[in-house]
PDB file of N, CA and C in Angstrom:
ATOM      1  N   UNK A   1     141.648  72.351 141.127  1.00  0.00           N
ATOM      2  CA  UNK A   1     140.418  72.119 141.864  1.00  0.00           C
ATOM      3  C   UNK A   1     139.297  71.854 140.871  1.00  0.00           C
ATOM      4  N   UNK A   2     138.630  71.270 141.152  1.00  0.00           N
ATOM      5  CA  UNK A   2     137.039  70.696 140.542  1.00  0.00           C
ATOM      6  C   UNK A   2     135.691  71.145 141.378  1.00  0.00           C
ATOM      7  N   UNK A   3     134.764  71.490 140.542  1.00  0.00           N
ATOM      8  CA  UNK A   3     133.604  71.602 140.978  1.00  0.00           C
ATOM      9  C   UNK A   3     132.735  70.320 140.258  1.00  0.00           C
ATOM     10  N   UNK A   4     132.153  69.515 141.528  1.00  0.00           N
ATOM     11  CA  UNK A   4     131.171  68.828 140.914  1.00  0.00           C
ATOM     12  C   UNK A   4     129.876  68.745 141.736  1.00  0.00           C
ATOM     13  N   UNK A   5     128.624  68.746 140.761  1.00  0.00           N
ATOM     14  CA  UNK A   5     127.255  68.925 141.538  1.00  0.00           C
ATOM     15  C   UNK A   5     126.736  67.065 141.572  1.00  0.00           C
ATOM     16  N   UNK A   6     127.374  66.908 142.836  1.00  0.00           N
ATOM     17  CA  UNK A   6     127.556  65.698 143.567  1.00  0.00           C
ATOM     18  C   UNK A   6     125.432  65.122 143.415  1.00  0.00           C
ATOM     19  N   UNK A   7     124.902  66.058 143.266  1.00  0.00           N
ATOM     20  CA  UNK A   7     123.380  65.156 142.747  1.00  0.00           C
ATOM     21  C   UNK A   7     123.071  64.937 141.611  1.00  0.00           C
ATOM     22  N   UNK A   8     123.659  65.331 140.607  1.00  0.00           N
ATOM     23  CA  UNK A   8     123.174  65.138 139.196  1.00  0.00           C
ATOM     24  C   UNK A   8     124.758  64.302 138.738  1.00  0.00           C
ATOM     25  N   UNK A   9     126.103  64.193 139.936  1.00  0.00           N
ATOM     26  CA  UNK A   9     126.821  63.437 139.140  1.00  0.00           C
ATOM     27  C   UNK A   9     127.812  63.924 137.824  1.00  0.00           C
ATOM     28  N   UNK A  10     127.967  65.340 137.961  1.00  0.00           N
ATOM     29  CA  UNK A  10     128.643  65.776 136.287  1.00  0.00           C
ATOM     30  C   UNK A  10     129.275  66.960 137.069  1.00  0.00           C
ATOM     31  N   UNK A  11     130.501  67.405 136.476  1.00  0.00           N
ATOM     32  CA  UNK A  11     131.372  68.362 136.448  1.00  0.00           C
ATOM     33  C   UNK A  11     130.977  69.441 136.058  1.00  0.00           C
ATOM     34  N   UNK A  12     130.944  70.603 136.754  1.00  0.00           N
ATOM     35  CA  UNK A  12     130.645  72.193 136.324  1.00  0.00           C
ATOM     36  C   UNK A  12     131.849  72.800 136.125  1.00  0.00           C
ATOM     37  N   UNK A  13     132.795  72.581 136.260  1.00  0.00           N
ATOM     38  CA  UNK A  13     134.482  72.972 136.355  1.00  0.00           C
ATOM     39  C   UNK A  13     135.758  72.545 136.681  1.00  0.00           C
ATOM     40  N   UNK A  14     136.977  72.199 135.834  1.00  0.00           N
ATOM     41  CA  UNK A  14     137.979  71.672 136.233  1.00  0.00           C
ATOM     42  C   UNK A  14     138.863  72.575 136.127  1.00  0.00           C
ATOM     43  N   UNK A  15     138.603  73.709 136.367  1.00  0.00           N
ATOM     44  CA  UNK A  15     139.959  74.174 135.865  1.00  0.00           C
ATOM     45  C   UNK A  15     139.379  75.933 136.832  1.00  0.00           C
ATOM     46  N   UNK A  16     139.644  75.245 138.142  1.00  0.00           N
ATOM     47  CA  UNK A  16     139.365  76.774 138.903  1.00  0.00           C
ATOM     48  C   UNK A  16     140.070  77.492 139.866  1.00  0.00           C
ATOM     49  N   UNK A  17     139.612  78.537 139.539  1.00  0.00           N
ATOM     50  CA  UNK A  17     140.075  79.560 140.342  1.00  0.00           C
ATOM     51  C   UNK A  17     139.242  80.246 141.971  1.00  0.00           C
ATOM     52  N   UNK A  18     140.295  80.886 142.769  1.00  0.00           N
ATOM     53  CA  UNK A  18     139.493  81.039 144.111  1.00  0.00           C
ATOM     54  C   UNK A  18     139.737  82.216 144.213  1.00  0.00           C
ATOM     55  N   UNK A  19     139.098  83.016 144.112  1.00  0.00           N
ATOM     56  CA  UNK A  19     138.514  84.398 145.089  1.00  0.00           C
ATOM     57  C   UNK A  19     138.480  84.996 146.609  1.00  0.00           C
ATOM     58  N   UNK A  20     139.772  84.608 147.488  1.00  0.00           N
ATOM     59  CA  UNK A  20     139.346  84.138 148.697  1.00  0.00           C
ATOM     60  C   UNK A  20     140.100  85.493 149.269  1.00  0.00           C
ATOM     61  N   UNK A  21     140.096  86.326 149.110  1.00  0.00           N
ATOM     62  CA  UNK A  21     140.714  87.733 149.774  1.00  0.00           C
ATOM     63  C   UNK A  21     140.227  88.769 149.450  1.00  0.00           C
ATOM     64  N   UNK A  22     139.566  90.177 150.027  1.00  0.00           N
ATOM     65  CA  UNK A  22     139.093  91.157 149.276  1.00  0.00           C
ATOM     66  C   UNK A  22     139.783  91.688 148.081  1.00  0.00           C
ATOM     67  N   UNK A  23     141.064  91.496 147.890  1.00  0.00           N
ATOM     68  CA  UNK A  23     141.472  91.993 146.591  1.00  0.00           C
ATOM     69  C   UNK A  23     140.602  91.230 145.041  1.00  0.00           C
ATOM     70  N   UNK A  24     140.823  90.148 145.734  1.00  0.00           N
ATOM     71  CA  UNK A  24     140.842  88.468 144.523  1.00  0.00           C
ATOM     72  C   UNK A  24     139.429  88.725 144.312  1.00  0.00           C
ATOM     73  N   UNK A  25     138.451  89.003 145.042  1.00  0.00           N
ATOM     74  CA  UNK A  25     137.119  89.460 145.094  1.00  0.00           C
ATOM     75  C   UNK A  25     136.751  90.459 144.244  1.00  0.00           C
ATOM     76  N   UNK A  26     137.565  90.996 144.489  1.00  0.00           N
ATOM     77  CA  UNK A  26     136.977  92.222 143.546  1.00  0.00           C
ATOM     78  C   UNK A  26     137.576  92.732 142.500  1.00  0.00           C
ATOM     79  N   UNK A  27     139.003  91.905 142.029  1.00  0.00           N
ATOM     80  CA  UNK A  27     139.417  91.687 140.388  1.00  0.00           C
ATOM     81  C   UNK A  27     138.533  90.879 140.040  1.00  0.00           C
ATOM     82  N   UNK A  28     137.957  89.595 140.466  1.00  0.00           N
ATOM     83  CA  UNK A  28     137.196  88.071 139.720  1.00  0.00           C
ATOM     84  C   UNK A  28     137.472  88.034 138.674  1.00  0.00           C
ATOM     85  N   UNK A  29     136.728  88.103 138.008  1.00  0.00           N
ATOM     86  CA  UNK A  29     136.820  87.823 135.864  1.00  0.00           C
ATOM     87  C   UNK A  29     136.955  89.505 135.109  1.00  0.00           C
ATOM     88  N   UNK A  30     137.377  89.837 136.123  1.00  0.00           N
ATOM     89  CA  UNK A  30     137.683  91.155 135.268  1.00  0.00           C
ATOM     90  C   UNK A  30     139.032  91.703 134.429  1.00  0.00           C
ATOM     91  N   UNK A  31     138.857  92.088 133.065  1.00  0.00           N
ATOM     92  CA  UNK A  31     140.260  92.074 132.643  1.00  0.00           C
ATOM     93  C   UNK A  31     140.328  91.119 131.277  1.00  0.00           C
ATOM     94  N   UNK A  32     139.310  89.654 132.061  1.00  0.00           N
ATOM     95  CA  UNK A  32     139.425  88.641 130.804  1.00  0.00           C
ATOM     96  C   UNK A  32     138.391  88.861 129.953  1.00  0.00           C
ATOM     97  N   UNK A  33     138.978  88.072 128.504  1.00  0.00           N
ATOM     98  CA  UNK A  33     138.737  88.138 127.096  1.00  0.00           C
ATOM     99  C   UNK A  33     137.957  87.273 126.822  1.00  0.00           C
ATOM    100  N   UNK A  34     138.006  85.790 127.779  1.00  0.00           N
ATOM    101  CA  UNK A  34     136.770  85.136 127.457  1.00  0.00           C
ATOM    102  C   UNK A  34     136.901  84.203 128.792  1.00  0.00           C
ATOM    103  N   UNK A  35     135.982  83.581 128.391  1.00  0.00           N
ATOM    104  CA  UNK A  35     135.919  82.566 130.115  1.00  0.00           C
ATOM    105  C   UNK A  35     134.949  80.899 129.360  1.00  0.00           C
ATOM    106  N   UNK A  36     135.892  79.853 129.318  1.00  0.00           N
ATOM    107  CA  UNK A  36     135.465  78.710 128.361  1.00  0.00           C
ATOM    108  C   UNK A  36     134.857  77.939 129.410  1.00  0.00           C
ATOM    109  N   UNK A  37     133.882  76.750 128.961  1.00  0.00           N
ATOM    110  CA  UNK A  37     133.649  75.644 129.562  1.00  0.00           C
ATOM    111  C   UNK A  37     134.533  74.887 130.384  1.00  0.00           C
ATOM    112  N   UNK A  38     134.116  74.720 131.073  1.00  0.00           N
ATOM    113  CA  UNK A  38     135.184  74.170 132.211  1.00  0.00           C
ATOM    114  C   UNK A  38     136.200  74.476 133.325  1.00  0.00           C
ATOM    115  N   UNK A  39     136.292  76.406 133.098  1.00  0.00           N
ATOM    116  CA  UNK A  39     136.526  77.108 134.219  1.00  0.00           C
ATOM    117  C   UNK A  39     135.555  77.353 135.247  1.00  0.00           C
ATOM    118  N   UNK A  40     136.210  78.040 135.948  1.00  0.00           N
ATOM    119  CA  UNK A  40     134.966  78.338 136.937  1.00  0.00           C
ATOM    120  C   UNK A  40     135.704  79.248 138.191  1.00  0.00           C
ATOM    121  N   UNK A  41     135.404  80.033 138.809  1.00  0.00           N
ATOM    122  CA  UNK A  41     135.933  81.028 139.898  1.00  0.00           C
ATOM    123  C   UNK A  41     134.950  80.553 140.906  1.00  0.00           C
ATOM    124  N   UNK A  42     135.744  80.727 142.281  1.00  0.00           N
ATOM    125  CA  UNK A  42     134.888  80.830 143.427  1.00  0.00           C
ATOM    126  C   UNK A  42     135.030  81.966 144.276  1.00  0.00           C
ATOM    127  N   UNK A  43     134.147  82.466 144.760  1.00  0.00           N
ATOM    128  CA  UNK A  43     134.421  83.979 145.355  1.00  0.00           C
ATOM    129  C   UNK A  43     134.045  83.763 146.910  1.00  0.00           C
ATOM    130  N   UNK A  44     134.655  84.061 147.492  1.00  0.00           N
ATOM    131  CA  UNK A  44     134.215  83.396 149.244  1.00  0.00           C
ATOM    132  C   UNK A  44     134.828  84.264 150.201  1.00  0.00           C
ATOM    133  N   UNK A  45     134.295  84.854 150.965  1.00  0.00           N
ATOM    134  CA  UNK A  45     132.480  84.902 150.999  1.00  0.00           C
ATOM    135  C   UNK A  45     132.201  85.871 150.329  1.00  0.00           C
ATOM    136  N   UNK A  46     130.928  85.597 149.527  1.00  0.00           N
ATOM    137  CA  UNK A  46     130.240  86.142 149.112  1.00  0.00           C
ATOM    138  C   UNK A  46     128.437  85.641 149.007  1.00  0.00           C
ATOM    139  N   UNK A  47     127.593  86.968 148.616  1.00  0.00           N
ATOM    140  CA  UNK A  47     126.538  86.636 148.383  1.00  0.00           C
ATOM    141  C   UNK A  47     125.781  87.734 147.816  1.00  0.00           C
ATOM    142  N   UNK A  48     126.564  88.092 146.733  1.00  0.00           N
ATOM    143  CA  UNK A  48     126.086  88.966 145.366  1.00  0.00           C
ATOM    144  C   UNK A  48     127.375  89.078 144.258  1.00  0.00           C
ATOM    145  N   UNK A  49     126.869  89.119 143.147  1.00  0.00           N
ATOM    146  CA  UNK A  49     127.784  89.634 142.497  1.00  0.00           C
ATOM    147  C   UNK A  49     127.348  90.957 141.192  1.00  0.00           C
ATOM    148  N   UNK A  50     128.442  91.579 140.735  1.00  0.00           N
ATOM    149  CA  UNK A  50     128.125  92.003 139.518  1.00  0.00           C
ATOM    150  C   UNK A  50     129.107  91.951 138.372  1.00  0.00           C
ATOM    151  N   UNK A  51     128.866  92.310 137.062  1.00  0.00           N
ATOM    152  CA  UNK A  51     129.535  91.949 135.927  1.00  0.00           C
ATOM    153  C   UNK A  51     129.667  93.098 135.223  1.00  0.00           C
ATOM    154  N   UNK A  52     129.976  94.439 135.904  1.00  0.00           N
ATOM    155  CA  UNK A  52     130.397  95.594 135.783  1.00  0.00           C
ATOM    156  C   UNK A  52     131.608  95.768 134.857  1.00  0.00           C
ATOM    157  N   UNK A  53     131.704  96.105 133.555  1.00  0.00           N
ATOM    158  CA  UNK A  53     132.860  96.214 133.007  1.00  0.00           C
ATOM    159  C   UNK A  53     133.410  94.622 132.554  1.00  0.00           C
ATOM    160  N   UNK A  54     132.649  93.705 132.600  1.00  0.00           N
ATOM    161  CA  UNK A  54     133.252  92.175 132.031  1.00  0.00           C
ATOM    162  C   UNK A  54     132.777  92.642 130.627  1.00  0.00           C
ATOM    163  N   UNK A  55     133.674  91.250 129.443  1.00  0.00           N
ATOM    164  CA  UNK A  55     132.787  91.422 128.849  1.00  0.00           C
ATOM    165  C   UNK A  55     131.970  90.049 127.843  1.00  0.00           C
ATOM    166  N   UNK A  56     131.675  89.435 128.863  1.00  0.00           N
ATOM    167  CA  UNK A  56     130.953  88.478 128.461  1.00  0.00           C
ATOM    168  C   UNK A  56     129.677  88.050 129.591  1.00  0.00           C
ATOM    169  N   UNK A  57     128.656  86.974 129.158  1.00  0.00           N
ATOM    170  CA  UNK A  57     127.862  86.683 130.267  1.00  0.00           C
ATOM    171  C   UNK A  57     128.372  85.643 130.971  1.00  0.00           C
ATOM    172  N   UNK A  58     127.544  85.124 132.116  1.00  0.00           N
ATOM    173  CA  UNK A  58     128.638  84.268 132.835  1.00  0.00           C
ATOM    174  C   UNK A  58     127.234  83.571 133.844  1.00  0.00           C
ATOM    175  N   UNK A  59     126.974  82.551 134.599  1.00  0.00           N
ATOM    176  CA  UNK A  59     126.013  81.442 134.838  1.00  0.00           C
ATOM    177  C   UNK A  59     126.795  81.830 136.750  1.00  0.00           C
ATOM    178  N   UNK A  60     125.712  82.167 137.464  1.00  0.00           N
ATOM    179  CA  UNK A  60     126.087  82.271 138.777  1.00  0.00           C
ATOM    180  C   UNK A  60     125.261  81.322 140.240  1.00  0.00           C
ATOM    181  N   UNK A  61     126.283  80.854 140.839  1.00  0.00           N
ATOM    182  CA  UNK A  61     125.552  80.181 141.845  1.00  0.00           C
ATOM    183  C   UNK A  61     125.418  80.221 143.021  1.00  0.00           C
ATOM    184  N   UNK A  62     124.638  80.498 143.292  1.00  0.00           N
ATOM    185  CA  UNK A  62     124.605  81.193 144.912  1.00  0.00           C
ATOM    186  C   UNK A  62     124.696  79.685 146.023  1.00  0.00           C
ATOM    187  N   UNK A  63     125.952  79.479 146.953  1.00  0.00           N
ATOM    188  CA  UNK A  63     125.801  78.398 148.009  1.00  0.00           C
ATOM    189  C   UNK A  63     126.035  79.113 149.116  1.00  0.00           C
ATOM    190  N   UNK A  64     125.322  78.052 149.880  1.00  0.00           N
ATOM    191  CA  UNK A  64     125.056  78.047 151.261  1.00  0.00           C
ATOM    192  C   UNK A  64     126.496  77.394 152.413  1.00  0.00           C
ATOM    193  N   UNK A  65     126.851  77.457 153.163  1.00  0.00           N
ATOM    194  CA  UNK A  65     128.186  76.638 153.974  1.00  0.00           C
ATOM    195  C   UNK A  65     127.744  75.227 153.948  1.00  0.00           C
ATOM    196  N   UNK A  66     126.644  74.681 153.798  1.00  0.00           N
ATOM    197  CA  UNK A  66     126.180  72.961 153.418  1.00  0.00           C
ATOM    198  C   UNK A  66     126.816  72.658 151.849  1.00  0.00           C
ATOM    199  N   UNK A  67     127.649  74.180 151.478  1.00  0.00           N
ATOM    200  CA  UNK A  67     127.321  73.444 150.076  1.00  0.00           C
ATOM    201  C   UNK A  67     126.474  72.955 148.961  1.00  0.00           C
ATOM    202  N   UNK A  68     124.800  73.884 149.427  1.00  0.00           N
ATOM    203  CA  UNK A  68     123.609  73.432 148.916  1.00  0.00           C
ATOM    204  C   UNK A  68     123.657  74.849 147.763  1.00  0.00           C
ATOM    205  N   UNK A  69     122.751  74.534 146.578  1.00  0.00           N
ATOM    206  CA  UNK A  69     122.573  75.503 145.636  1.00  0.00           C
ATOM    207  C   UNK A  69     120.992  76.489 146.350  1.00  0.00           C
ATOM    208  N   UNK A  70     121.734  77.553 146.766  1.00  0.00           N
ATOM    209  CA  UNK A  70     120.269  78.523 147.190  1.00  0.00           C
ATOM    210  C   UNK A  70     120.262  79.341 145.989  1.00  0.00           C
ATOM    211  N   UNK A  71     120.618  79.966 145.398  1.00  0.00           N
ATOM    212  CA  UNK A  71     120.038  80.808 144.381  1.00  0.00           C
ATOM    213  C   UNK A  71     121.263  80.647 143.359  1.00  0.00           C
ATOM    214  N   UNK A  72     120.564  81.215 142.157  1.00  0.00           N
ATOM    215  CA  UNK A  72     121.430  81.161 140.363  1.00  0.00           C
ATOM    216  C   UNK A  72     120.893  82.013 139.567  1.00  0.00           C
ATOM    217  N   UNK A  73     121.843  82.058 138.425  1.00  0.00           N
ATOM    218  CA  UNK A  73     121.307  83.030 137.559  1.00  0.00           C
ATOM    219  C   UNK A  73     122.313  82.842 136.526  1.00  0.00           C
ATOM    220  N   UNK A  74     121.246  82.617 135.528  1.00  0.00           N
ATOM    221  CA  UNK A  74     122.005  81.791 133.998  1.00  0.00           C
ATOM    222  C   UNK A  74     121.965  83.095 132.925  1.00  0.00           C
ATOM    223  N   UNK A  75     123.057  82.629 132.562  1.00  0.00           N
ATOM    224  CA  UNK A  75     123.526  84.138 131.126  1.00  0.00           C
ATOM    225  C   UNK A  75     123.421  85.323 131.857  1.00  0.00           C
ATOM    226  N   UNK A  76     124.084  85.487 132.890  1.00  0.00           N
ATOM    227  CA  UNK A  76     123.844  87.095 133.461  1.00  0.00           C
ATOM    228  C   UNK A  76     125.093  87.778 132.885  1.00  0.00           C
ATOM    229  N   UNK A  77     124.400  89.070 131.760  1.00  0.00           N
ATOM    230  CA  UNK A  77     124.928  89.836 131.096  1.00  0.00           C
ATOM    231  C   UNK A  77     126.044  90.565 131.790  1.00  0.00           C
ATOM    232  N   UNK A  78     127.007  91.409 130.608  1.00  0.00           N
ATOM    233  CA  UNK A  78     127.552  92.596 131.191  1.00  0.00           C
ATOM    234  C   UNK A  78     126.624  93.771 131.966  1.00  0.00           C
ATOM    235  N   UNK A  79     127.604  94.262 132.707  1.00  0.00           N
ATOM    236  CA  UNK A  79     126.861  95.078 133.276  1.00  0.00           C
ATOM    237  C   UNK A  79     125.545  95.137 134.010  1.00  0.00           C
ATOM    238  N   UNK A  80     125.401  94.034 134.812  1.00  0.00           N
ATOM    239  CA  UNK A  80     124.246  93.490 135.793  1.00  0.00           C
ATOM    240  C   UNK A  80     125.102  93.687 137.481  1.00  0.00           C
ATOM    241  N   UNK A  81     124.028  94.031 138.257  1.00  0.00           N
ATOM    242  CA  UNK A  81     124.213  93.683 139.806  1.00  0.00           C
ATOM    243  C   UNK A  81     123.384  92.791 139.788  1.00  0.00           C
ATOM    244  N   UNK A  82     123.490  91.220 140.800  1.00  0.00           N
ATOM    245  CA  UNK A  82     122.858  90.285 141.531  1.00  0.00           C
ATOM    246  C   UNK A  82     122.174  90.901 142.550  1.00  0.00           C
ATOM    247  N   UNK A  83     120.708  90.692 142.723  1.00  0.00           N
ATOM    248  CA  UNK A  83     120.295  91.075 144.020  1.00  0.00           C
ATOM    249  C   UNK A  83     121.326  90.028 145.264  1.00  0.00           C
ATOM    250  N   UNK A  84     120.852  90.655 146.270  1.00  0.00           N
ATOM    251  CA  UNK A  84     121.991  89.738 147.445  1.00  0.00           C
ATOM    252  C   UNK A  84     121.024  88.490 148.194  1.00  0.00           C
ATOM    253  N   UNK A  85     121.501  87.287 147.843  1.00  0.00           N
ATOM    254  CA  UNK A  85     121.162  86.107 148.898  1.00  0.00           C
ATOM    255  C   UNK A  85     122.102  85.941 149.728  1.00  0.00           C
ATOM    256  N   UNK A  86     120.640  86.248 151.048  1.00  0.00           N
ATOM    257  CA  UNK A  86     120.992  86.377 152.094  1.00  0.00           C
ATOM    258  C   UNK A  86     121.950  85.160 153.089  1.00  0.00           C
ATOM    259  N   UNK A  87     121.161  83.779 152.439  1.00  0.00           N
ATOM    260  CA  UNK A  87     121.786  82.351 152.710  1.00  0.00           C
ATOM    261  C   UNK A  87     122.885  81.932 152.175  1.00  0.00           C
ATOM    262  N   UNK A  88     123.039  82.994 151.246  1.00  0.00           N
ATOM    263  CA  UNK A  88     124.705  82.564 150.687  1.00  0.00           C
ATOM    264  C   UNK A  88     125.966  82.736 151.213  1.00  0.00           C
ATOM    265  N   UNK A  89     126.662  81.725 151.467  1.00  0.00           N
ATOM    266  CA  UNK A  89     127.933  81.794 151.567  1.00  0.00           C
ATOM    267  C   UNK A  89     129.009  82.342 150.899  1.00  0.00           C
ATOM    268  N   UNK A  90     128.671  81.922 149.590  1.00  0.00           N
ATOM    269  CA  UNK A  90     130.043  81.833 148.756  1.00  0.00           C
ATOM    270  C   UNK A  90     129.449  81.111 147.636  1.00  0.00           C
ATOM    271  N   UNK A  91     129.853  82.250 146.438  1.00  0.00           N
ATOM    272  CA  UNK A  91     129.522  82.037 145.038  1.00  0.00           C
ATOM    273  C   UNK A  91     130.504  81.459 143.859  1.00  0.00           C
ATOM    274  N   UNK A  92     129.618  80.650 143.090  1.00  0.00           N
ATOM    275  CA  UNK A  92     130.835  80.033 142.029  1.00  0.00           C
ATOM    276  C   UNK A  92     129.956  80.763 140.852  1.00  0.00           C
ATOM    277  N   UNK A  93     131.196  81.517 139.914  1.00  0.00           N
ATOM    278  CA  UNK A  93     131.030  81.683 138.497  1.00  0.00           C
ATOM    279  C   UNK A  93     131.510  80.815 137.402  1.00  0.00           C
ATOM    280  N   UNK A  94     130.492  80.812 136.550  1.00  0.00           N
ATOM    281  CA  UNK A  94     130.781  79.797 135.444  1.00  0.00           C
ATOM    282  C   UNK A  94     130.532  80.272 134.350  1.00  0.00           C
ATOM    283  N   UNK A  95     131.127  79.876 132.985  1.00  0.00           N
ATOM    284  CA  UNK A  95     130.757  80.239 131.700  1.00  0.00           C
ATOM    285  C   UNK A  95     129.361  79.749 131.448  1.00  0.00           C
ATOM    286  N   UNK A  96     128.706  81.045 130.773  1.00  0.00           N
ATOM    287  CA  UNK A  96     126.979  81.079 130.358  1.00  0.00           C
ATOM    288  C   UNK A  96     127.204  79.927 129.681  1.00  0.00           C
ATOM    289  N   UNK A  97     125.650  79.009 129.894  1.00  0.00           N
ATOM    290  CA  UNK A  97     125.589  77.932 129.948  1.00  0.00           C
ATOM    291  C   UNK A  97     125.521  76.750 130.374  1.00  0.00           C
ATOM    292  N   UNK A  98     126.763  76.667 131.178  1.00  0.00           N
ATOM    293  CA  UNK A  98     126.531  75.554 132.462  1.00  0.00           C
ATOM    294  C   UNK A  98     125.873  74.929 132.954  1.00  0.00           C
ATOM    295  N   UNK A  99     125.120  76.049 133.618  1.00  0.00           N
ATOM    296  CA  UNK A  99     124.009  75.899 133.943  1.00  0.00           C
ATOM    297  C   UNK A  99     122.894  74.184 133.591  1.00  0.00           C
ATOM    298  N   UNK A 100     123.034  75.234 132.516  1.00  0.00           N
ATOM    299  CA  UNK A 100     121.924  74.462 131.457  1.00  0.00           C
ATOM    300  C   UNK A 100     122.869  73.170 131.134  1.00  0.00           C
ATOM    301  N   UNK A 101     123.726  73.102 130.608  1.00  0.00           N
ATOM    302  CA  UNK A 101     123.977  72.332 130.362  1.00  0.00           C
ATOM    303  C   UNK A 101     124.131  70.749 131.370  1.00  0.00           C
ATOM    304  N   UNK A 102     124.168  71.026 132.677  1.00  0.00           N
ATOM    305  CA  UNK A 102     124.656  70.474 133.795  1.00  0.00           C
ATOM    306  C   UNK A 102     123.025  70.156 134.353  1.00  0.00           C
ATOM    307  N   UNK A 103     122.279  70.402 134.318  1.00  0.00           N
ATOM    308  CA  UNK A 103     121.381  70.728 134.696  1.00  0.00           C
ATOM    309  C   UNK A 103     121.158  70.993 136.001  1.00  0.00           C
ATOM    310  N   UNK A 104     121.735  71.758 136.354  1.00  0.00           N
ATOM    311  CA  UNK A 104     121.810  72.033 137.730  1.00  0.00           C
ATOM    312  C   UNK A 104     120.417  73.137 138.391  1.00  0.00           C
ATOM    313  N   UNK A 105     120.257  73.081 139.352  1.00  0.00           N
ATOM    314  CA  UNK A 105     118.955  73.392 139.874  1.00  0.00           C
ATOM    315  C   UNK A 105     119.339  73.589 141.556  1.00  0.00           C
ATOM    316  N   UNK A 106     118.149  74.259 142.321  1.00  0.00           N
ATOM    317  CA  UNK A 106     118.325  75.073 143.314  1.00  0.00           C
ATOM    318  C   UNK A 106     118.442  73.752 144.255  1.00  0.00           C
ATOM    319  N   UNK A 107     118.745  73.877 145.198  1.00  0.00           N
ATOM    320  CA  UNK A 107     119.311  72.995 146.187  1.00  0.00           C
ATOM    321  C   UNK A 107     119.943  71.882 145.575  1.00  0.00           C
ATOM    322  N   UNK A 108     120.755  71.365 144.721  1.00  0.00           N
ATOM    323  CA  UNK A 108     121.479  70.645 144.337  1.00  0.00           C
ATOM    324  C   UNK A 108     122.869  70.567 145.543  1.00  0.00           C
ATOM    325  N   UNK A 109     123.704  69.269 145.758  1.00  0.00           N
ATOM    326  CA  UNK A 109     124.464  69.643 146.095  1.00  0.00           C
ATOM    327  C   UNK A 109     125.694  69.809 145.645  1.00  0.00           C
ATOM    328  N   UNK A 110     126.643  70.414 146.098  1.00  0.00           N
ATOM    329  CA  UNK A 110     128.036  70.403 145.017  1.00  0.00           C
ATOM    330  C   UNK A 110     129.168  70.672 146.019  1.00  0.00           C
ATOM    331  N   UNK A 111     130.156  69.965 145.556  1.00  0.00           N
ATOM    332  CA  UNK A 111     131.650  69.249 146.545  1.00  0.00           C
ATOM    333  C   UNK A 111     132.927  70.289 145.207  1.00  0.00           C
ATOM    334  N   UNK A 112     133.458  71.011 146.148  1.00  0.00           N
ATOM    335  CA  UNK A 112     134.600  71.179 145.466  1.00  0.00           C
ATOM    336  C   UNK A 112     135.890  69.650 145.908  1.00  0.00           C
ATOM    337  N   UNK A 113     136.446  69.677 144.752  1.00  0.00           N
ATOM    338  CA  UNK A 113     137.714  69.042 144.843  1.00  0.00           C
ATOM    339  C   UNK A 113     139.170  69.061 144.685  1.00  0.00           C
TER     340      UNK A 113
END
């Protein structure tokens, strides 16, 4: 599967993973040693996360069921809770950075593939 932010045109992830059961939810990136450019997890539904016991930072995106970017949060450390958006559907994690690099921004839209 692919994540791409279908308004700016560029890939946030080819190489992902889905989160789609309370178990899968609540292992996510836990356990791993590192998390590179071009992965990416989706956690569904959701609309918070935390990075309790990870140990790296990690670039979070809060969507809506349109698929629209409602809230983010770039380089969010170990050991952080996300406050909860309320409009969120279902969150994609990405390696710190992304973000930025992609330039991705709040209501952007983005198409898994």
């Amino acid at each position: 599967m692919k994540i791409i932010n279908t308004t700016k045109n560029t890939e946030l992830a080819v190489d992902v993973l889905a989160a789609d059961s309370l178990l899968l939810r609540m292992k996510g990136l836990l356990g791993r040693k590192e998390f590179r450019l071009g992965q990416g997890m989706i956690l569904k539904p959701c609309n918070s996360v935390h990075t309790l016991f990870m140990r790296f930072a990690i670039d979070v995106l809060f969507l809506d069921k349109a698929n629209s970017v409602v809230g983010m949060i770039e380089d969010m450390k170990p050991y952080r809770i996300s406050k909860i958006y309320l409009k969120a559907y279902y969150v994609i994690e990405l390696p710190a950075g992304t973000i930025k690099i992609t330039n991705t921004r709040l209501l952007d839209s983005i198409t898994l593939k």
